[in-house]
N, C-alpha and C. Protein backbone atom coordinates (compact mmCIF):
# COMPACT_ATOMS: atom_id res chain seq x y z
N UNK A 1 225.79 220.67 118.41
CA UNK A 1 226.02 220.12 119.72
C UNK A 1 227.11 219.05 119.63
N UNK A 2 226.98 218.65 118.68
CA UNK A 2 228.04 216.77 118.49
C UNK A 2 229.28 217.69 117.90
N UNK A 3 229.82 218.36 117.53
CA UNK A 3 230.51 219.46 117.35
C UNK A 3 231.24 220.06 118.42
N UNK A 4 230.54 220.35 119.64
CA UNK A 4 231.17 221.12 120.82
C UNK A 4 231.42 219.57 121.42
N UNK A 5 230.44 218.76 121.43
CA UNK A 5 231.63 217.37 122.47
C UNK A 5 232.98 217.43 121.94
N UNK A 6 232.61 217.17 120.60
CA UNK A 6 233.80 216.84 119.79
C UNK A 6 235.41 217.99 120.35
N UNK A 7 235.04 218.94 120.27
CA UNK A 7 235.79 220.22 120.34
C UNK A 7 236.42 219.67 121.66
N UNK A 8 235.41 219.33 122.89
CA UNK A 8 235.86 219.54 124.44
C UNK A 8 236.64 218.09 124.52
N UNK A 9 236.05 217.08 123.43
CA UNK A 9 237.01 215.89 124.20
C UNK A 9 238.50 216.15 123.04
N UNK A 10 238.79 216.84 122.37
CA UNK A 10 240.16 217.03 122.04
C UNK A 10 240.71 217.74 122.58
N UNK A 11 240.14 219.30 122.90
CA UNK A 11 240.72 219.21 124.16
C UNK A 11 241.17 218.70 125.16
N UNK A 12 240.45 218.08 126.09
CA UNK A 12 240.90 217.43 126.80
C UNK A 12 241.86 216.18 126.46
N UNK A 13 241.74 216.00 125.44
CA UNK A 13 243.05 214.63 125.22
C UNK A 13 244.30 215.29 124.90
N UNK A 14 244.67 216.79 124.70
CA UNK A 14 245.35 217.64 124.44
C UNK A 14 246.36 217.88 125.83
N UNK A 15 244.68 218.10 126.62
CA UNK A 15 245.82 218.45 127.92
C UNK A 15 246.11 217.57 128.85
N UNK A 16 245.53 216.30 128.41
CA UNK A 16 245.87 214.67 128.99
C UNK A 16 247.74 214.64 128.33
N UNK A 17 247.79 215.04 127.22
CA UNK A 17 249.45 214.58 126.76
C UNK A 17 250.42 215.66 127.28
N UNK A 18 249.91 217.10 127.22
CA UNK A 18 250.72 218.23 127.64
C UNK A 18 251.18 218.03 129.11
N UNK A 19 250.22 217.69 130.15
CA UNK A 19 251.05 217.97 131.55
C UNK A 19 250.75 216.44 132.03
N UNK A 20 250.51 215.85 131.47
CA UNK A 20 251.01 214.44 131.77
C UNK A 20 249.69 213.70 132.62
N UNK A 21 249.57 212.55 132.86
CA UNK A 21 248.59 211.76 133.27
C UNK A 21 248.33 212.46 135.14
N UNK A 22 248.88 212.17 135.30
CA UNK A 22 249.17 212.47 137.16
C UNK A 22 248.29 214.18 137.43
N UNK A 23 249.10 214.75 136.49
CA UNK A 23 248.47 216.27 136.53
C UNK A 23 246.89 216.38 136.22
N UNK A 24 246.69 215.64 135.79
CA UNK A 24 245.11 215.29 134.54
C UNK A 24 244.37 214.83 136.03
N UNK A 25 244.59 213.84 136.54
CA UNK A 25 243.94 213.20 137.48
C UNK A 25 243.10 214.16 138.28
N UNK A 26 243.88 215.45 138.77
CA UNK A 26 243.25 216.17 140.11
C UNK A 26 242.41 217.19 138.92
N UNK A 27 242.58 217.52 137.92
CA UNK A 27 241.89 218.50 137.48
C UNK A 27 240.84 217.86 135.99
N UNK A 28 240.82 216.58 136.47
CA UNK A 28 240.30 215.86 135.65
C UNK A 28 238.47 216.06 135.41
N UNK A 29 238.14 216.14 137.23
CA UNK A 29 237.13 216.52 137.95
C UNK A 29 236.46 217.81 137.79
N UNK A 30 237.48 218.85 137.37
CA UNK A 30 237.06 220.17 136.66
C UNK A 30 236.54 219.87 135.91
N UNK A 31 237.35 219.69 134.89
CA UNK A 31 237.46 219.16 133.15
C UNK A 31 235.60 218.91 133.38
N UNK A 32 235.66 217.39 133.42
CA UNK A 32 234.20 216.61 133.61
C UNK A 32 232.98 217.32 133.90
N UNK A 33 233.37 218.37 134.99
CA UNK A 33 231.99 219.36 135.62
C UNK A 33 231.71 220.52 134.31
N UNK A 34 232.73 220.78 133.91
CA UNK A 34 233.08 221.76 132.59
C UNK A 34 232.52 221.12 131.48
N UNK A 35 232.76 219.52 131.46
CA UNK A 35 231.77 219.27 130.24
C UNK A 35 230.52 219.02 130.54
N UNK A 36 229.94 218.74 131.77
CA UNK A 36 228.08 218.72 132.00
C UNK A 36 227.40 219.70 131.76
N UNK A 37 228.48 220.88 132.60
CA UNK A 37 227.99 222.24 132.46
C UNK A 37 227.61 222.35 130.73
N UNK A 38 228.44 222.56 130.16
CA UNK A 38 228.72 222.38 128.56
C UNK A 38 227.25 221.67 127.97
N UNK A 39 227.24 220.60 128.34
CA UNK A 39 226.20 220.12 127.71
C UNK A 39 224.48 220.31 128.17
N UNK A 40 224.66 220.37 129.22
CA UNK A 40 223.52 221.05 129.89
C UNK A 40 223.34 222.23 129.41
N UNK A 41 223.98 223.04 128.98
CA UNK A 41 223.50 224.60 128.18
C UNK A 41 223.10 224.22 126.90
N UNK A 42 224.11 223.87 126.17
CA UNK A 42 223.25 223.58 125.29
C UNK A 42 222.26 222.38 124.52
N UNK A 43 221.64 221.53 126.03
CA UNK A 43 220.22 220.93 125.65
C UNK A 43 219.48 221.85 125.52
N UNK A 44 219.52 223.31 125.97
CA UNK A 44 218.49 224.66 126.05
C UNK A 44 218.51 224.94 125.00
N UNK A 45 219.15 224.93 124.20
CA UNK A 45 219.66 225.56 122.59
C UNK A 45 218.39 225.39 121.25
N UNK A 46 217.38 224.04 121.79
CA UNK A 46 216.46 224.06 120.99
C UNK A 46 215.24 224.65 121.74
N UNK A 47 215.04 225.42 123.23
CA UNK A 47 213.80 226.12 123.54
C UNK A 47 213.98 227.59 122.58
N UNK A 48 212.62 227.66 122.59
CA UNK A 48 212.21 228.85 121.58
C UNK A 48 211.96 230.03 122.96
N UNK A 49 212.28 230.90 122.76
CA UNK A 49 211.53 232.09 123.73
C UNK A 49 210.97 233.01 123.38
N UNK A 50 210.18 233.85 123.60
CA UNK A 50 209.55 234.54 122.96
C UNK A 50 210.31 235.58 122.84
N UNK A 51 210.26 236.78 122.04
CA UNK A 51 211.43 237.60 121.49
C UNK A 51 210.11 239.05 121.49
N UNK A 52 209.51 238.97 121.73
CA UNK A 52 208.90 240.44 121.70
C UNK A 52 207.39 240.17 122.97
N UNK A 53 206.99 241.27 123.57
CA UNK A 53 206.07 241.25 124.68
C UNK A 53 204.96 241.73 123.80
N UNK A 54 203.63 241.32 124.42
CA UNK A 54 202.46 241.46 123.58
C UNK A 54 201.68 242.92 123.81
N UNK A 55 201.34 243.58 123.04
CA UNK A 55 200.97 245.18 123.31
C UNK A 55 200.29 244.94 124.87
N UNK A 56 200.39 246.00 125.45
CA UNK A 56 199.88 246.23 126.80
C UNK A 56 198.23 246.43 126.75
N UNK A 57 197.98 247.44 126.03
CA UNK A 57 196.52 247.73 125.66
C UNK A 57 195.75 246.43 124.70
N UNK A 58 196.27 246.24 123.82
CA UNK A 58 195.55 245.03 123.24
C UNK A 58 195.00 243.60 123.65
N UNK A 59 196.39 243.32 124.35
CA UNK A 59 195.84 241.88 124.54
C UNK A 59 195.44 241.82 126.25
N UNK A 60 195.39 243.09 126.95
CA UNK A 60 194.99 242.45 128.05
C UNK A 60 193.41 242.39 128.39
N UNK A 61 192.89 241.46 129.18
CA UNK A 61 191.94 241.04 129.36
C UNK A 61 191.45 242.12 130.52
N UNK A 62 190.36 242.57 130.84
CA UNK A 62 189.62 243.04 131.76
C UNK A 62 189.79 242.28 133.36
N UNK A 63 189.69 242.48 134.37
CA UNK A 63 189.86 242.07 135.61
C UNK A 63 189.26 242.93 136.96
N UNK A 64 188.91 242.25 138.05
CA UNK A 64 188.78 243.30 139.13
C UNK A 64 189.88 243.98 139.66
N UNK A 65 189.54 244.77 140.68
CA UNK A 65 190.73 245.30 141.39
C UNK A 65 190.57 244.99 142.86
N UNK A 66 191.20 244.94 143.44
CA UNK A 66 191.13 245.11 145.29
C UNK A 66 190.76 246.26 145.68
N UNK A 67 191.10 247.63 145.13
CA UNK A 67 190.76 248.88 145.91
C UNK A 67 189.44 249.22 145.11
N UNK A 68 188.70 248.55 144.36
CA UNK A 68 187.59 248.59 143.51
C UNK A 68 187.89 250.13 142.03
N UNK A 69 186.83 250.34 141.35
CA UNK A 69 187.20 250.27 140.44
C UNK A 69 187.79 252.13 140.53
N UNK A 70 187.49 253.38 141.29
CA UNK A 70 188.28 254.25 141.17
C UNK A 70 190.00 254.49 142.34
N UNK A 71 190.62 253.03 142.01
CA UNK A 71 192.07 252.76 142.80
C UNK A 71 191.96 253.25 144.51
N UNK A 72 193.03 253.50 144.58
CA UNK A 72 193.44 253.69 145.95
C UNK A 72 193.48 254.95 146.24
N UNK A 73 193.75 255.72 147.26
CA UNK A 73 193.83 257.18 147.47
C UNK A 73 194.07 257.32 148.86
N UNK A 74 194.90 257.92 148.81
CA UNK A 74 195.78 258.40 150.22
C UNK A 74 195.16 259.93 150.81
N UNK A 75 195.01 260.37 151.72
CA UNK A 75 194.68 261.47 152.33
C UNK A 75 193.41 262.01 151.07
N UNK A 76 192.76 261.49 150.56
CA UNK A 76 191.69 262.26 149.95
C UNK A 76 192.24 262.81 148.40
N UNK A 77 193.30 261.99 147.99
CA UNK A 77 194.17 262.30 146.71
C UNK A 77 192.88 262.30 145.51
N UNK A 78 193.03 262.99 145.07
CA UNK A 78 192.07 263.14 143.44
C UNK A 78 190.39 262.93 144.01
N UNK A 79 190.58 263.41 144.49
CA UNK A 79 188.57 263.82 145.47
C UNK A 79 188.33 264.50 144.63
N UNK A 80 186.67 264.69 143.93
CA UNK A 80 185.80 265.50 143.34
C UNK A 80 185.46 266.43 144.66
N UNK A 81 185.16 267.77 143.68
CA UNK A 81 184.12 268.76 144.80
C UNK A 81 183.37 267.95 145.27
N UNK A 82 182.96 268.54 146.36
CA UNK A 82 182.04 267.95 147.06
C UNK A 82 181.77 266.42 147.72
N UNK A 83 182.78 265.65 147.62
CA UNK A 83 182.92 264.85 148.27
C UNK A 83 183.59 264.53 149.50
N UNK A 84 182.80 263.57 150.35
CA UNK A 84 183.14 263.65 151.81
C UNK A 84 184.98 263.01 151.98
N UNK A 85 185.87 263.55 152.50
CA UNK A 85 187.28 262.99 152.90
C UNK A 85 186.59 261.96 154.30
N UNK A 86 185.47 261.85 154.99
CA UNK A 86 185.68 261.12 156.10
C UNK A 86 184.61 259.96 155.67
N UNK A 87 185.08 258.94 156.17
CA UNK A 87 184.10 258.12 156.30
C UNK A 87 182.57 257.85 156.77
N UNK A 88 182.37 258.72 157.48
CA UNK A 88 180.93 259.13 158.14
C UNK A 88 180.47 260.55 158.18
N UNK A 89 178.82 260.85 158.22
CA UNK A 89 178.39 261.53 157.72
C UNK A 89 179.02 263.07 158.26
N UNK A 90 179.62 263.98 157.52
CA UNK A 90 179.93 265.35 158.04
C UNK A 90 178.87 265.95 158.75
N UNK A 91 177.91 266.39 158.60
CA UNK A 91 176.74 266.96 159.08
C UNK A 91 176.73 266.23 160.49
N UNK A 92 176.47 264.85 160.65
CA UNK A 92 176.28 264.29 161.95
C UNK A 92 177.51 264.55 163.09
N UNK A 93 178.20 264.38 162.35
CA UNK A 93 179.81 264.50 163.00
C UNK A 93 179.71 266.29 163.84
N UNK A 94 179.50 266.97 162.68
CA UNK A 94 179.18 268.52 163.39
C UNK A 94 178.41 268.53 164.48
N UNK A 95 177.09 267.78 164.03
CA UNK A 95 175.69 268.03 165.33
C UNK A 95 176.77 267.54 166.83
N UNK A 96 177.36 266.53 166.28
CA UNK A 96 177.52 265.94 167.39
C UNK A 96 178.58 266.61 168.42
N UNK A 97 179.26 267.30 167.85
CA UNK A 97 180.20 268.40 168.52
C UNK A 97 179.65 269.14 169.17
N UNK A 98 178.46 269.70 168.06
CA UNK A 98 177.82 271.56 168.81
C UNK A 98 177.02 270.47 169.86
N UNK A 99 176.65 269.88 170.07
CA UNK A 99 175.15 269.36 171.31
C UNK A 99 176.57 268.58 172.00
N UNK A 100 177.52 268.73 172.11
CA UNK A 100 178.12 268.18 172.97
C UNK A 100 178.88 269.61 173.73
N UNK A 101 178.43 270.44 173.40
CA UNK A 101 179.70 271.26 173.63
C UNK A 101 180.11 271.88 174.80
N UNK A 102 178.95 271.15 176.08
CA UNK A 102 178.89 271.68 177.37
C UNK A 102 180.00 270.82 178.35
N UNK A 103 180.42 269.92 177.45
CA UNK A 103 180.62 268.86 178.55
C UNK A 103 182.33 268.60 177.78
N UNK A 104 183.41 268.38 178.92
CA UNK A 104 184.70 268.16 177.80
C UNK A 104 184.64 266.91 177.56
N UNK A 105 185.37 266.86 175.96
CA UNK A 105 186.12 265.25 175.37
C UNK A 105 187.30 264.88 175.95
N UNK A 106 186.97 263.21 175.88
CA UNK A 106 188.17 262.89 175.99
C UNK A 106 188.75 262.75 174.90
N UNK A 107 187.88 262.23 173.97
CA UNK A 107 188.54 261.73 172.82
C UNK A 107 187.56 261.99 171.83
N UNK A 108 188.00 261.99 170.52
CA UNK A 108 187.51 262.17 168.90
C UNK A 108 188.19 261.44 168.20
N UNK A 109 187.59 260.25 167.25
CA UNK A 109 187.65 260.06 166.26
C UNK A 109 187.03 260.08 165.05
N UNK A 110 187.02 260.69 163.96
CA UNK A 110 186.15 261.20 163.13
C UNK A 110 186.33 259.95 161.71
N UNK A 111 187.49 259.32 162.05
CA UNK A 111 187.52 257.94 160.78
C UNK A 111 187.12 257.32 161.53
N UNK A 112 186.85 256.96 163.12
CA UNK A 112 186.08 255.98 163.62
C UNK A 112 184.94 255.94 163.52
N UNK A 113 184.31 257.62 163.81
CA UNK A 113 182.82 257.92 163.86
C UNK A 113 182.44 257.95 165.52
N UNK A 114 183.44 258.17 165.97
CA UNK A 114 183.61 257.82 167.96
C UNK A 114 183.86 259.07 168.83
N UNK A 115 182.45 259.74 169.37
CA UNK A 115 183.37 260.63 170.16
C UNK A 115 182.75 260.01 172.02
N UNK A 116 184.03 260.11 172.66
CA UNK A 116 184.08 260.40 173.80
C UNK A 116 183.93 261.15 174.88
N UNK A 117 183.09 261.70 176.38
CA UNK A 117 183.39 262.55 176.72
C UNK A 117 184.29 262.29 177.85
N UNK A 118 184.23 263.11 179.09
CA UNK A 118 185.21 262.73 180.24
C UNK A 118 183.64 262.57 180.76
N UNK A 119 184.04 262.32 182.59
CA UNK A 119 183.00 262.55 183.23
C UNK A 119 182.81 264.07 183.45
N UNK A 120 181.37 264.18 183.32
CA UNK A 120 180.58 265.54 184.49
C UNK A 120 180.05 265.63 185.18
N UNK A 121 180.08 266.65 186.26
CA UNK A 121 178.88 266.43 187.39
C UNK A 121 177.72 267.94 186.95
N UNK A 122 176.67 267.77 186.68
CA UNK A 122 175.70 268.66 186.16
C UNK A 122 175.46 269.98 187.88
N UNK A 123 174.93 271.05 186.97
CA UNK A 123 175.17 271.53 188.31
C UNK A 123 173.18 271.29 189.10
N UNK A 124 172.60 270.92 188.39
CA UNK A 124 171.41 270.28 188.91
C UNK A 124 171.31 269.29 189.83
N UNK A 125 172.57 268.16 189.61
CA UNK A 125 172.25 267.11 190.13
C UNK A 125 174.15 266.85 190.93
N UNK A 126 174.61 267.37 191.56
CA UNK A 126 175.99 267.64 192.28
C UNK A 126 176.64 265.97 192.74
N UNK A 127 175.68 265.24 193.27
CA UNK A 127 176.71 263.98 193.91
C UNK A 127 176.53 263.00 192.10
N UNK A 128 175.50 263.11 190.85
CA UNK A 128 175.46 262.33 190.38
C UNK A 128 176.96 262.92 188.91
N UNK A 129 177.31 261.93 188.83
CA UNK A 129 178.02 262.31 187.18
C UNK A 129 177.66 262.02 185.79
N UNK A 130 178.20 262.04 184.72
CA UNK A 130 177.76 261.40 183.40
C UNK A 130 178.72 261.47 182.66
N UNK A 131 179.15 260.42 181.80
CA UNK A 131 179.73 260.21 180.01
C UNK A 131 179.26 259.67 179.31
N UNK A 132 179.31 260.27 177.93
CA UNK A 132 178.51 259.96 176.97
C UNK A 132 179.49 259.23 175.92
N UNK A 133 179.28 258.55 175.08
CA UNK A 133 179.61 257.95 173.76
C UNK A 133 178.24 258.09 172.85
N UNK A 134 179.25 259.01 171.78
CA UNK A 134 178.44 259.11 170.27
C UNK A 134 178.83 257.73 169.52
N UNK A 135 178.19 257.65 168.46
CA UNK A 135 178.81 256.15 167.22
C UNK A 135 177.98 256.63 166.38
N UNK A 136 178.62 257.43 165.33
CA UNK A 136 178.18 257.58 163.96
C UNK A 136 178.90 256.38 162.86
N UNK A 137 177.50 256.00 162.64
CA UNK A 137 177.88 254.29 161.75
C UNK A 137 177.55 254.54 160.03
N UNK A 138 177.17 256.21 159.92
CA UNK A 138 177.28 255.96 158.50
C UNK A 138 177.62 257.19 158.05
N UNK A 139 177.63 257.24 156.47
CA UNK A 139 177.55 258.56 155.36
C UNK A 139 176.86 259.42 155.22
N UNK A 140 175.48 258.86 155.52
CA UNK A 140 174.06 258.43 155.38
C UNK A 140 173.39 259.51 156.28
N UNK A 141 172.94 260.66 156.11
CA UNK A 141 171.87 261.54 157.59
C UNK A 141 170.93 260.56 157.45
N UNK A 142 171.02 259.63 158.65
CA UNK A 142 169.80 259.08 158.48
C UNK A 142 169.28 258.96 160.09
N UNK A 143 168.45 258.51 160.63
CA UNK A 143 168.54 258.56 162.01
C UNK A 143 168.79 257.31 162.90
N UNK A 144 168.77 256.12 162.22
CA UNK A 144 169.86 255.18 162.46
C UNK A 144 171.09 255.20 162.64
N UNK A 145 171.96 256.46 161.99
CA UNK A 145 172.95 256.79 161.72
C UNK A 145 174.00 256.86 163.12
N UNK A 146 173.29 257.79 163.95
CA UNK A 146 173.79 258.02 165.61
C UNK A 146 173.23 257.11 166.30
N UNK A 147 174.26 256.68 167.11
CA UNK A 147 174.07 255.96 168.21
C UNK A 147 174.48 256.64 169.80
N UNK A 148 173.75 257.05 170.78
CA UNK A 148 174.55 257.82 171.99
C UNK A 148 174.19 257.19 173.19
N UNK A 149 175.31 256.37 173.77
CA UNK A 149 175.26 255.75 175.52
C UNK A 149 175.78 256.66 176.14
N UNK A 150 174.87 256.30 177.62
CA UNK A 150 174.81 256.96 178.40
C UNK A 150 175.35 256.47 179.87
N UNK A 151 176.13 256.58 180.39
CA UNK A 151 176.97 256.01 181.69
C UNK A 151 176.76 257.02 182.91
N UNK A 152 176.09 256.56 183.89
CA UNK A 152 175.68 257.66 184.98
C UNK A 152 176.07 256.76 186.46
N UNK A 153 176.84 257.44 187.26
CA UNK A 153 177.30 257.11 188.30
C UNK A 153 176.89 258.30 189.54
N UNK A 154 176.72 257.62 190.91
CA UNK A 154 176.47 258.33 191.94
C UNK A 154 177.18 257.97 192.69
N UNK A 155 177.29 259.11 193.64
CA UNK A 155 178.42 259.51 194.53
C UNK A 155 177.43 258.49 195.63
N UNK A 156 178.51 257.94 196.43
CA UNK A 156 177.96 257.12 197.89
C UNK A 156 178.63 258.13 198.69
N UNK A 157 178.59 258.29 199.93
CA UNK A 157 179.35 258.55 201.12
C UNK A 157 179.28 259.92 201.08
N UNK A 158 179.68 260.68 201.71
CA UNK A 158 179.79 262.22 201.39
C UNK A 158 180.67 262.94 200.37
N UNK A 159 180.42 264.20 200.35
CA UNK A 159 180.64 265.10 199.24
C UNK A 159 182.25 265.09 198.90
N UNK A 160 183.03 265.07 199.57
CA UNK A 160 184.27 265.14 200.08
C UNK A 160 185.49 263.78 199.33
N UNK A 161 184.80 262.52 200.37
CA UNK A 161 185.63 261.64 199.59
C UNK A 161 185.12 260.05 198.98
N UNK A 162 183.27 260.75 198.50
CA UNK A 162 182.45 259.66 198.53
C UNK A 162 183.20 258.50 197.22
N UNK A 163 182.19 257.25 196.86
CA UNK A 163 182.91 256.57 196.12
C UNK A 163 181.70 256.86 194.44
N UNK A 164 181.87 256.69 193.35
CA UNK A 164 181.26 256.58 192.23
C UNK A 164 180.83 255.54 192.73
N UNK A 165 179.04 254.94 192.22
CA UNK A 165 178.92 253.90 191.88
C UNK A 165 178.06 253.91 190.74
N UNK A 166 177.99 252.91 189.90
CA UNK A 166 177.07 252.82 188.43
C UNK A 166 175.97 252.66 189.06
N UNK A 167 174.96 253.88 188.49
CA UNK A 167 173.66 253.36 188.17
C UNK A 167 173.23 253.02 187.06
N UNK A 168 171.96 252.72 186.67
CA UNK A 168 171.27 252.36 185.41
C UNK A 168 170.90 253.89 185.15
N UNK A 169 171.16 254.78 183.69
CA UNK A 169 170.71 255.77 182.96
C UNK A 169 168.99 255.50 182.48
N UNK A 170 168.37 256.78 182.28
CA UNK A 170 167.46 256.69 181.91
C UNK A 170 167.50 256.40 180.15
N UNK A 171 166.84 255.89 179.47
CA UNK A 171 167.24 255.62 178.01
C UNK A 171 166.33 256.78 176.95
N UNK A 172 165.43 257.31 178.23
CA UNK A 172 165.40 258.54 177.45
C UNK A 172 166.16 259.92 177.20
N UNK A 173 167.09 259.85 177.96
CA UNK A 173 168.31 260.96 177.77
C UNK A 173 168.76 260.50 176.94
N UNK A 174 169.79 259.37 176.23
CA UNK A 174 170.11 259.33 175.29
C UNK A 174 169.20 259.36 174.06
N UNK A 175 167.89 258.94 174.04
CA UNK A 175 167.34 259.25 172.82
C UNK A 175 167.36 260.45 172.67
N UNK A 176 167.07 261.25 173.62
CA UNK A 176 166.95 262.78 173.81
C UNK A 176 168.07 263.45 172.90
N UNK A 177 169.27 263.47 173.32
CA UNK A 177 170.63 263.38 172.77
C UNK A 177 170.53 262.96 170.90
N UNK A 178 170.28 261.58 170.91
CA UNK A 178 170.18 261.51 169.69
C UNK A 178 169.36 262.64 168.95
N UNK A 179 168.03 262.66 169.15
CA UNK A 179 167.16 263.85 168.50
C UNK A 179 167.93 265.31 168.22
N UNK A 180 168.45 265.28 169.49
CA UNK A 180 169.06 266.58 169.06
C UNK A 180 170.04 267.05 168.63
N UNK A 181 171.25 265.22 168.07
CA UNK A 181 171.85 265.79 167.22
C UNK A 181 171.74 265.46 166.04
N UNK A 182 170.36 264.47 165.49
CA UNK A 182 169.83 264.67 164.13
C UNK A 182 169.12 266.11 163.81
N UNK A 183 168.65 266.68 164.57
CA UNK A 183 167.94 268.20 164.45
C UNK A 183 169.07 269.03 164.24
N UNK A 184 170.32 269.09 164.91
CA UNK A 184 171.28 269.89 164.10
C UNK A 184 171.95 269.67 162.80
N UNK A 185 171.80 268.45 162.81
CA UNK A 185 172.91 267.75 161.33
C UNK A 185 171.63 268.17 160.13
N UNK A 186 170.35 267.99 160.88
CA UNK A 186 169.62 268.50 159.49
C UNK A 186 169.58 269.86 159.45
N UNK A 187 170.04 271.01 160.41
CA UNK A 187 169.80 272.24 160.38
C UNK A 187 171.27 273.19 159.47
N UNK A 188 172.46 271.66 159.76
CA UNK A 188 173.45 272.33 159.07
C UNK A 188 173.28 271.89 157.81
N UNK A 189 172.93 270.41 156.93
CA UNK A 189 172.39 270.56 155.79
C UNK A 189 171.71 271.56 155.02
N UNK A 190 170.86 271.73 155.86
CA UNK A 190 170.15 273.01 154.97
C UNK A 190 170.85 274.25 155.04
N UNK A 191 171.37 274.85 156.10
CA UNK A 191 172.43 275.92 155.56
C UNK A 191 173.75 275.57 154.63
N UNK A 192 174.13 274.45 154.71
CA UNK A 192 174.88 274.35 153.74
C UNK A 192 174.34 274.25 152.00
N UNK A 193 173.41 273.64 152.06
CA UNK A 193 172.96 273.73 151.03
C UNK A 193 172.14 275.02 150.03
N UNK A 194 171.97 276.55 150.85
CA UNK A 194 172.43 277.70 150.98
C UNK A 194 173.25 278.43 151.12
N UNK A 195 174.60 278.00 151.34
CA UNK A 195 175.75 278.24 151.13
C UNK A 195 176.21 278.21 149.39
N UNK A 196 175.98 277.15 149.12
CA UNK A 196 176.03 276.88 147.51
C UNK A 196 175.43 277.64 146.50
């Protein structure tokens, strides 16, 4: 290090005599930044760095993960047979289609576990309507599993251009509903499990 000062201030007294004092002045300010720089590199000259990385397998320590311990997986990537791609129970998800199948959807979501219908008017009951919401909340056939509301509105005024209004549903139609689409989800279990 006492070596390279040495080096930079003869230099510089070199090019103090070559282009003369006046010239030195404006580029004197270089010079100076040129020697901090200079010496500032090499105060680094005595850190040690490490010169080789430590085996990958050996020294690392065990840890959790965020996506837990079989990673992440996109569209059902590296699935075993027989495992479900949806989040909620297949079997229930089916019942809940076939026992719906009189009435149209509006909507399906099967990663929600959410199906929707539109309204209907039954042909039993003409001024009243109905929509239903399914909520399958698990993996699980269990009968907790389904959840089904029931929204029932009646016609006021006449047939023509009466108005909807909400009534209160009976809460045994939707249990009703439920039963019968745990009775299918267990009826497709067991044929599936005859399938195999």
């Amino acid at each position: 290090m006492n070596r390279l000062i040495s080096q930079l201030f003869s230099s510089l007294s070199l090019a103090c005599r070559a282009v003369g004092e006046r010239a030195v002045a404006g580029r004197g300010r270089a010079l100076m930044l040129a020697l901090m720089a200079a010496l500032t590199l090499s105060a680094c000259s005595g850190v040690k760095t490490e010169e080789s990385y430590p085996e990958f397998d050996s020294q690392r320590r065990p840890h959790g993960s965020l996506t837990g311990d079989d990673g992440f997986t996109l569209f059902g990537g590296g699935r075993k047979k027989g495992e479900d791609s949806l989040p909620i129970n297949r079997f229930l998800w089916q019942a809940s289609l076939d026992v719906l199948s009189f009435i149209p959807l509006a909507s399906t979501d099967p990663f929600g576990g959410v199906i929707l219908t539109e309204w209907t008017t039954l042909a039993e009951a003409p001024n009243e309507r109905l929509k239903l919401t399914v909520y399958i909340t698990s993996q699980e056939l269990r009968s907790d599993a389904v959840r089904v509301s029931v929204f029932r509105q009646k016609r006021q005024g006449n047939k023509a251009d009466g108005t909807w209004q909400d009534v209160a549903s009976d809460p045994k139609t939707a249990t009703d509903l439920e039963n019968a689409i745990l009775t299918r989800a267990r009826e497709l279990r067991v044929a599936a499990a005859y399938d195999k």
